[in-house]
Protein backbone atom coordinates (compact mmCIF):
# COMPACT_ATOMS: atom_id res chain seq x y z
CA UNK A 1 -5.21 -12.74 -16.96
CA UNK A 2 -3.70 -14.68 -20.00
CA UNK A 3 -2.47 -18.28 -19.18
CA UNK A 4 1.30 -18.59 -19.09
CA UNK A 5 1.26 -20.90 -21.55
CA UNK A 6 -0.66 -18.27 -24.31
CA UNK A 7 1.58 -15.75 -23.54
CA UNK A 8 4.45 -14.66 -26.15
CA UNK A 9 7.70 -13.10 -24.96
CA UNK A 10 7.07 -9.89 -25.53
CA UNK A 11 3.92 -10.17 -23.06
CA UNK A 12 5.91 -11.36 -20.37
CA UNK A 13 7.94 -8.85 -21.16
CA UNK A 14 5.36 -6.23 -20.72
CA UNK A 15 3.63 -8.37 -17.45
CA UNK A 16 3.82 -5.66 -14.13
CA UNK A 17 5.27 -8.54 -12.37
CA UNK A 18 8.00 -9.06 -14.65
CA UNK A 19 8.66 -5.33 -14.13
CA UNK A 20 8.37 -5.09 -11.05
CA UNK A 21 10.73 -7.85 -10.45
CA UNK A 22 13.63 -6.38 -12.43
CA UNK A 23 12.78 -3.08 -10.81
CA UNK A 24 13.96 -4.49 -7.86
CA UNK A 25 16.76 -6.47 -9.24
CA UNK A 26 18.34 -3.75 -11.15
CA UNK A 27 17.93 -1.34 -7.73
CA UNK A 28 19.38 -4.16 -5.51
CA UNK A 29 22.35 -4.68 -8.19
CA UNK A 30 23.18 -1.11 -8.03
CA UNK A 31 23.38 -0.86 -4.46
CA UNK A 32 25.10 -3.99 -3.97
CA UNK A 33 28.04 -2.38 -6.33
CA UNK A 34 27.77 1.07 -4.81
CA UNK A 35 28.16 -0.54 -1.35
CA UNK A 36 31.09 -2.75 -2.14
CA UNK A 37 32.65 0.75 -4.40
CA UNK A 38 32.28 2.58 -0.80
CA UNK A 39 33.61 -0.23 1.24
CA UNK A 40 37.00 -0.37 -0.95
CA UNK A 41 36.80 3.29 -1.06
CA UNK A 42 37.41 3.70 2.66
CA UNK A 43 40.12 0.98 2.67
CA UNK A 44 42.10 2.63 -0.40
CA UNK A 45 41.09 0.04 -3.21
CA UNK A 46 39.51 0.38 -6.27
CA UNK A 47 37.20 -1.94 -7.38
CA UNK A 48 37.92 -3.59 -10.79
CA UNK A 49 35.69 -2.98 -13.60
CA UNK A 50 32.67 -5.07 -14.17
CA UNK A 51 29.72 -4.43 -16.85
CA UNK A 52 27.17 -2.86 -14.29
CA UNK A 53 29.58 0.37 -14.08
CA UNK A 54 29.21 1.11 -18.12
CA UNK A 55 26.14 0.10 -18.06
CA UNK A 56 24.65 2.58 -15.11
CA UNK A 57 26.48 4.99 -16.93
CA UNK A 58 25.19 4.47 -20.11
CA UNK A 59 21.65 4.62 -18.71
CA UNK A 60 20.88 1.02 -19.46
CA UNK A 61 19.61 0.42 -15.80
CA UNK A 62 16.63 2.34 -16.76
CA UNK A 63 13.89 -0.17 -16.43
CA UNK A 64 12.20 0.79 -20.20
CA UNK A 65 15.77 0.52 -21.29
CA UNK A 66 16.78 -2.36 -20.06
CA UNK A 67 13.90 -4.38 -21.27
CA UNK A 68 14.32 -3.19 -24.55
CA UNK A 69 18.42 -4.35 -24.18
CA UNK A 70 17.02 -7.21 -23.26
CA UNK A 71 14.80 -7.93 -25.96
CA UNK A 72 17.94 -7.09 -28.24
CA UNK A 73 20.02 -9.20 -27.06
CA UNK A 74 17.97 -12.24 -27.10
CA UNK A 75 17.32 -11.46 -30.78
CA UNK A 76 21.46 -10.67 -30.84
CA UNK A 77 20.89 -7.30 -32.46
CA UNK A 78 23.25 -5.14 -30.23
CA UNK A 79 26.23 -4.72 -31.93
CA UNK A 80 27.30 -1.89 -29.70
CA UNK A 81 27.84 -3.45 -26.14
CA UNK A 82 30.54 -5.45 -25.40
CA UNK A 83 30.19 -9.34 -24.70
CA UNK A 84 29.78 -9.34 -21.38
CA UNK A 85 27.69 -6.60 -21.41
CA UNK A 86 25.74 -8.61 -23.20
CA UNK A 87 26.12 -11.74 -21.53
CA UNK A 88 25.09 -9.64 -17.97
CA UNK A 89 22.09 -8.39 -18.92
CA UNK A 90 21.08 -11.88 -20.41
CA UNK A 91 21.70 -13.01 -16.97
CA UNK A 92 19.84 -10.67 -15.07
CA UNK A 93 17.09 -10.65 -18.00
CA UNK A 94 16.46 -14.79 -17.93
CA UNK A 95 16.83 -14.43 -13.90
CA UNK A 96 13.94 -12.19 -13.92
CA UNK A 97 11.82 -13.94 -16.61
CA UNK A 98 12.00 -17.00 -14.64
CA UNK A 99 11.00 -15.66 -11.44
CA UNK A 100 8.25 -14.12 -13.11
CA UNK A 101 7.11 -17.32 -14.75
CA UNK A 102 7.31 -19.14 -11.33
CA UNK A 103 5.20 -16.43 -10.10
CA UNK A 104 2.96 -16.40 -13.04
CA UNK A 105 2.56 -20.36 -12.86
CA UNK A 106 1.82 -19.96 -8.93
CA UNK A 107 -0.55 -17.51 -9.23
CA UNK A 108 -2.59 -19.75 -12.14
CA UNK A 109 -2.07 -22.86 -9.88
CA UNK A 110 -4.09 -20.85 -6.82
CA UNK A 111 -6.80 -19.71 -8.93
CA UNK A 112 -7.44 -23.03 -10.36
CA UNK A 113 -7.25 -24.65 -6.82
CA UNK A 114 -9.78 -22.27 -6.09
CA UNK A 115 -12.34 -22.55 -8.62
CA UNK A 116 -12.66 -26.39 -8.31
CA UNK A 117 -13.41 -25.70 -4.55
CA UNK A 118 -16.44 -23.63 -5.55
């Protein structure tokens, strides 16, 4: 495994963990909102809009997607979604990438701690 440190954005961006991670953040967002959608549902409400509905809709919850958005909007080349569109998926996106760095810094932390005990 590549040092954090070597690493350029793109291979973070590419690392399973980082993947994995906003696998699981993009499924927990979506069932956060579906919950709280039900939950006003049964009471008679409607939710007010927020960026997660167009952007489920729009497919750009779809983890290959989603990167890419990502990578777009940190390079501000996405002149089609709205600013806080934008803005959310930055959020989410730099949420992710610092778990995963925390992670990846953790992880290179143990092995070193190991190899100076052998």
């Amino acid at each position: 495994m590549k040092p954090l440190q070597e690493m350029t954005v793109n291979e973070l961006f590419r690392n399973e963990g980082f993947i994995n991670i906003t696998k699981n953040k993009l499924k927990d967002l979506v069932k956060t909102r579906k919950d709280a959608r039900d939950k006003a549902y049964r009471k008679g409400l409607c939710l007010k809009a927020h960026p997660i509905d167009s952007l489920c809709d729009e497919g750009y919850f779809q983890i290959d997607k989603f990167i890419e958005t990502f990578k777009n909007v940190l390079e501000r080349n996405t002149p089609t979604l709205s600013s806080s569109q934008r803005n959310y998926i930055r959020e989410i996106g730099m949420e992710c990438g610092r778990k995963t760095m925390k992670k990846l810094l953790k992880d290179e932390q143990q092995i070193n701690t190991e190899r100076k005990k052998t």
